[in-house]
C-alpha atoms as a PDB file:
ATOM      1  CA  UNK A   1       0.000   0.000   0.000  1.00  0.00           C
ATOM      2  CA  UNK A   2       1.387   3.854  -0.791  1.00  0.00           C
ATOM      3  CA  UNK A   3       1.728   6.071   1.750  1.00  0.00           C
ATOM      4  CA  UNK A   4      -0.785   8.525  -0.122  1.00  0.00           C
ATOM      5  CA  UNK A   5      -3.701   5.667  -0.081  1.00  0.00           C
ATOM      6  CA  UNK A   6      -2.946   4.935   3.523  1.00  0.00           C
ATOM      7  CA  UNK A   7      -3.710   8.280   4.382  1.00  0.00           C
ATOM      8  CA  UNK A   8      -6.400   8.272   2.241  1.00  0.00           C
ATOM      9  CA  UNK A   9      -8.035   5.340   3.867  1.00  0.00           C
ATOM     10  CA  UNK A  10      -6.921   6.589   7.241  1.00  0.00           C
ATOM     11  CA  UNK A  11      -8.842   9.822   6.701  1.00  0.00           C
ATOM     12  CA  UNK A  12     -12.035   8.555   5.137  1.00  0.00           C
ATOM     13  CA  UNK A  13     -12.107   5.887   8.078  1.00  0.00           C
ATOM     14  CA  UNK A  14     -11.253   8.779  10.498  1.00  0.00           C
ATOM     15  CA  UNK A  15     -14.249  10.464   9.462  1.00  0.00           C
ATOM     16  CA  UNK A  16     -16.864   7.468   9.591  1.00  0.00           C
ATOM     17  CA  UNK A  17     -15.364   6.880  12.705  1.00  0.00           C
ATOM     18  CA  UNK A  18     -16.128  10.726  14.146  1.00  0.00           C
ATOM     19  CA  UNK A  19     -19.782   9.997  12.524  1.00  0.00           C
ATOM     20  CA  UNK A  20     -20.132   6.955  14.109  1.00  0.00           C
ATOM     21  CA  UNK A  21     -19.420   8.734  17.902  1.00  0.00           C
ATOM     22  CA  UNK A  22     -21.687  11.479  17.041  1.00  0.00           C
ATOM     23  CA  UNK A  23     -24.643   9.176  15.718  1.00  0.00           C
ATOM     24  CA  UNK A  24     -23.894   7.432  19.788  1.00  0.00           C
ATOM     25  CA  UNK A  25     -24.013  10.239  21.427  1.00  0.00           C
ATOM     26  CA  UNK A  26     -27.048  11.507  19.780  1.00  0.00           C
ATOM     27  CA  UNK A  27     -29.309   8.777  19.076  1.00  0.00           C
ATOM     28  CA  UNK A  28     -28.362   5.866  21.541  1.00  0.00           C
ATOM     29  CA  UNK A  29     -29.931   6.289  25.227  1.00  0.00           C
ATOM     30  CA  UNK A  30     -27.809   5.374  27.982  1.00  0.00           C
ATOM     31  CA  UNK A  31     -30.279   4.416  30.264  1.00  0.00           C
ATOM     32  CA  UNK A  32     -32.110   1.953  27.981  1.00  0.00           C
ATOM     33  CA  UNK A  33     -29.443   0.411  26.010  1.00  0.00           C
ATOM     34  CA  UNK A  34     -27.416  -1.000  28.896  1.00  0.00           C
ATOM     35  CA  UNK A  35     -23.664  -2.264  28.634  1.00  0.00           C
ATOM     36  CA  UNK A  36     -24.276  -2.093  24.463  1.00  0.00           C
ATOM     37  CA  UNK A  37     -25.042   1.634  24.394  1.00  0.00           C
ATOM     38  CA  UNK A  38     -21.486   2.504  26.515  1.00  0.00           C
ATOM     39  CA  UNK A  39     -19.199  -0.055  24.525  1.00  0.00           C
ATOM     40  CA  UNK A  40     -20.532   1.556  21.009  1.00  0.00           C
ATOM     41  CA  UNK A  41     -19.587   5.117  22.731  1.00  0.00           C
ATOM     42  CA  UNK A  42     -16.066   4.006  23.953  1.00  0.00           C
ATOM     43  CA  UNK A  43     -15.230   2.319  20.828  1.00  0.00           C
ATOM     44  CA  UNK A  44     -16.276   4.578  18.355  1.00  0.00           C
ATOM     45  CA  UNK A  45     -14.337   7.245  20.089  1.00  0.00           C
ATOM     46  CA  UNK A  46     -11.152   4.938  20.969  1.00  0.00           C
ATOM     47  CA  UNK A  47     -11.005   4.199  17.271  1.00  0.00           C
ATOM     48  CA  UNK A  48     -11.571   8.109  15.723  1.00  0.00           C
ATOM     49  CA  UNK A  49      -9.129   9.353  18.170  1.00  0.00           C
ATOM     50  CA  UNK A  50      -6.439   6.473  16.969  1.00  0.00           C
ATOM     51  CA  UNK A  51      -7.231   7.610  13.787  1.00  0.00           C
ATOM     52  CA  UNK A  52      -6.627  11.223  14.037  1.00  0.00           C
ATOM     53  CA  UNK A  53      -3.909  10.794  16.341  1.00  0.00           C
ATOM     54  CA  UNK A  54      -2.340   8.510  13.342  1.00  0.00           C
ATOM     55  CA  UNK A  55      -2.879  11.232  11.131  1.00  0.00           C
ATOM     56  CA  UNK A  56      -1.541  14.266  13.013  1.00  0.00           C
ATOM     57  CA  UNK A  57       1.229  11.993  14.692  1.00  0.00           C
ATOM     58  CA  UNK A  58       2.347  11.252  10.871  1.00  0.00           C
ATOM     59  CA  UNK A  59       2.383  14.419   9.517  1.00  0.00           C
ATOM     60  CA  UNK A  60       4.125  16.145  12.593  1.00  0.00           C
ATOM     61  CA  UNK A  61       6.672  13.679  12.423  1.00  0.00           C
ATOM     62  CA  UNK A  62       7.757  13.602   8.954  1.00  0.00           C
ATOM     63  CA  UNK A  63       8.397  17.237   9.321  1.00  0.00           C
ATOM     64  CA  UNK A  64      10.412  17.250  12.277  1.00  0.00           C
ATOM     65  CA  UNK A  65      12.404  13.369  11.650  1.00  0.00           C
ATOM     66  CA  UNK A  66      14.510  11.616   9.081  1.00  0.00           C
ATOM     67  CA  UNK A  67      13.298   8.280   8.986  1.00  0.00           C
ATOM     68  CA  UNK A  68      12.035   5.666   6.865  1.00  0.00           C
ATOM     69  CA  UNK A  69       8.217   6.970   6.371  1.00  0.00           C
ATOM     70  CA  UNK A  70       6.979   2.675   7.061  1.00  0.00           C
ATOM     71  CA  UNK A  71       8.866   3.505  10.703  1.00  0.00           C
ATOM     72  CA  UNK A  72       7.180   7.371  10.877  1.00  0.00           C
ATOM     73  CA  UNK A  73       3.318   5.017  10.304  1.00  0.00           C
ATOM     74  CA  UNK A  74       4.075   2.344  12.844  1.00  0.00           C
ATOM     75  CA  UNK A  75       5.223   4.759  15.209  1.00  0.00           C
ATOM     76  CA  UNK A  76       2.254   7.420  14.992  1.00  0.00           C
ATOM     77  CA  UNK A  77       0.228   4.855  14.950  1.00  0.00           C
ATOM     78  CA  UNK A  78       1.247   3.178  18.569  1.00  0.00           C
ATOM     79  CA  UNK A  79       1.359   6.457  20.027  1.00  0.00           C
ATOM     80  CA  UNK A  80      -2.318   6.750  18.838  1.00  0.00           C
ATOM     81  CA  UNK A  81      -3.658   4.027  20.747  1.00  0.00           C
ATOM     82  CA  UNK A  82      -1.475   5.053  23.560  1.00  0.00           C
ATOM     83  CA  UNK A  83      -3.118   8.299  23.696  1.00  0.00           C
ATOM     84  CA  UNK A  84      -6.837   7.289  22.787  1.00  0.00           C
ATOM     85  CA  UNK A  85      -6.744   3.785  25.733  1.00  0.00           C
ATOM     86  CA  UNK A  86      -5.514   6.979  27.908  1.00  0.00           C
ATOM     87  CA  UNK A  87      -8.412   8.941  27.118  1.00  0.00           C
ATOM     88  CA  UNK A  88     -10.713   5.923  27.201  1.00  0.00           C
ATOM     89  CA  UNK A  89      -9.637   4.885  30.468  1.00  0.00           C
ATOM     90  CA  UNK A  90      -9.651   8.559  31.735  1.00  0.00           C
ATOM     91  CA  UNK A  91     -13.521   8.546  30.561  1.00  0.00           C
ATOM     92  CA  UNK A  92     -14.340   4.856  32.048  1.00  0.00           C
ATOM     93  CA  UNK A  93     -12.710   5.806  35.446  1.00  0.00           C
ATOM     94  CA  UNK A  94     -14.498   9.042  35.636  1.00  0.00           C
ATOM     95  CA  UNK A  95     -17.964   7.353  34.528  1.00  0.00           C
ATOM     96  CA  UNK A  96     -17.296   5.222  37.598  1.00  0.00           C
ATOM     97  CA  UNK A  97     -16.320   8.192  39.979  1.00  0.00           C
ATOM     98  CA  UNK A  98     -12.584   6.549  40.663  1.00  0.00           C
ATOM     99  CA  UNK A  99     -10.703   9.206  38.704  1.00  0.00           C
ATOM    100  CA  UNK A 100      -8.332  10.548  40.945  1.00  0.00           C
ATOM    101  CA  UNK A 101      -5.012  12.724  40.223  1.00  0.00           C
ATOM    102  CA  UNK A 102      -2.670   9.770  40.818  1.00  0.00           C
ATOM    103  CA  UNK A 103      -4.647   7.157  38.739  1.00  0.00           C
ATOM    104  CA  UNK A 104      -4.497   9.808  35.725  1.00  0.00           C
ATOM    105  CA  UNK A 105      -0.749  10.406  36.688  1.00  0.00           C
ATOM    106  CA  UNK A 106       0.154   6.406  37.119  1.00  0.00           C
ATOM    107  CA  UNK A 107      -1.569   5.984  33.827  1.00  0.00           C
ATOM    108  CA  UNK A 108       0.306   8.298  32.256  1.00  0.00           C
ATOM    109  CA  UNK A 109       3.975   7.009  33.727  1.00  0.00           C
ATOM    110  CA  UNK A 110       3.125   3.453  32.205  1.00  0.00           C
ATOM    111  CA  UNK A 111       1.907   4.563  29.017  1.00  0.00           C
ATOM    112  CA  UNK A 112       5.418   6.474  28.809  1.00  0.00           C
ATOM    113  CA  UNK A 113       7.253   3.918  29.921  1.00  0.00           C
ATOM    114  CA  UNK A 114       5.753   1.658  28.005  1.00  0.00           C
ATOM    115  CA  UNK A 115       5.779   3.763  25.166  1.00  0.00           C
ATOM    116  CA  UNK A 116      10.130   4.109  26.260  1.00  0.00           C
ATOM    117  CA  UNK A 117      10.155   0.425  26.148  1.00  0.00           C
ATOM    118  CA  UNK A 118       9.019   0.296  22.497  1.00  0.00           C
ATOM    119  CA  UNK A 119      11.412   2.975  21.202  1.00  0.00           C
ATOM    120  CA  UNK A 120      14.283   1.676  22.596  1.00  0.00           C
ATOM    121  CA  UNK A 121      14.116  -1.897  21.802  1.00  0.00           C
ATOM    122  CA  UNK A 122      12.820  -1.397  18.012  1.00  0.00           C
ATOM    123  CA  UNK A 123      15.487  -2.299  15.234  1.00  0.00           C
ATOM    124  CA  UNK A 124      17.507   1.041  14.343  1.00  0.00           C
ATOM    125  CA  UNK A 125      17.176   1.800  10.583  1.00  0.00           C
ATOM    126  CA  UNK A 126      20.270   3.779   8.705  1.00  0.00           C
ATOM    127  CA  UNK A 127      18.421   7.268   7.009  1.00  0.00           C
END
């Protein structure tokens, strides 16, 4: 796949993805759908904020790096889901009124390290 139809696809998916969260929030009932109603919100959102994450991610760092652009994807793309199961998990904790400072803050720190762990230990490509 070229990088211009993977952003392509990324972007038209981004989109249906944004639609999809809106249609949830404005047509599906809380209170009378149940568990089904709250999984469709979380992962409508936890995929349109991986995909604009992807996006943005991409394009920020192909203006600021020098590497191989299949490294650039696969990176943007992991820090994506980083940041959206962050968000997510913000959202679920404060839907069950456990969000505190410290949970935010310890979630954070693993993400990062986690995040650390990945960069480090990836194969190093010659630009």
């Amino acid at each position: 796949m070229t990088l211009k139809k993977y952003l392509n696809l990324m972007s038209v998916l981004t989109v249906c993805c944004w639609l999809a969260w809106i249609l949830v929030i404005f047509i599906i009932n809380p209170k009378q759908t149940g568990l089904i109603g709250f999984v469709l919100f979380y992962f409508s959102l936890f995929l349109a904020i991986v995909g604009t994450g992807s996006i943005v991610g991409f394009i920020i760092r192909m203006k600021l790096k020098n590497k191989p652009v299949f490294k650039q994807v696969e990176i943007s793309f992991r820090q994506a889901i980083w940041i959206a199961l962050l968000v997510i998990l913000i959202f679920i904790f404060q839907g069950l009124n456990i969000l505190r400072w410290w949970n935010t803050l310890f979630l954070v720190l693993f993400l990062v390290f986690l995040e650390l762990f990945f960069l480090t230990s990836g194969k190093q490509y010659k630009v």
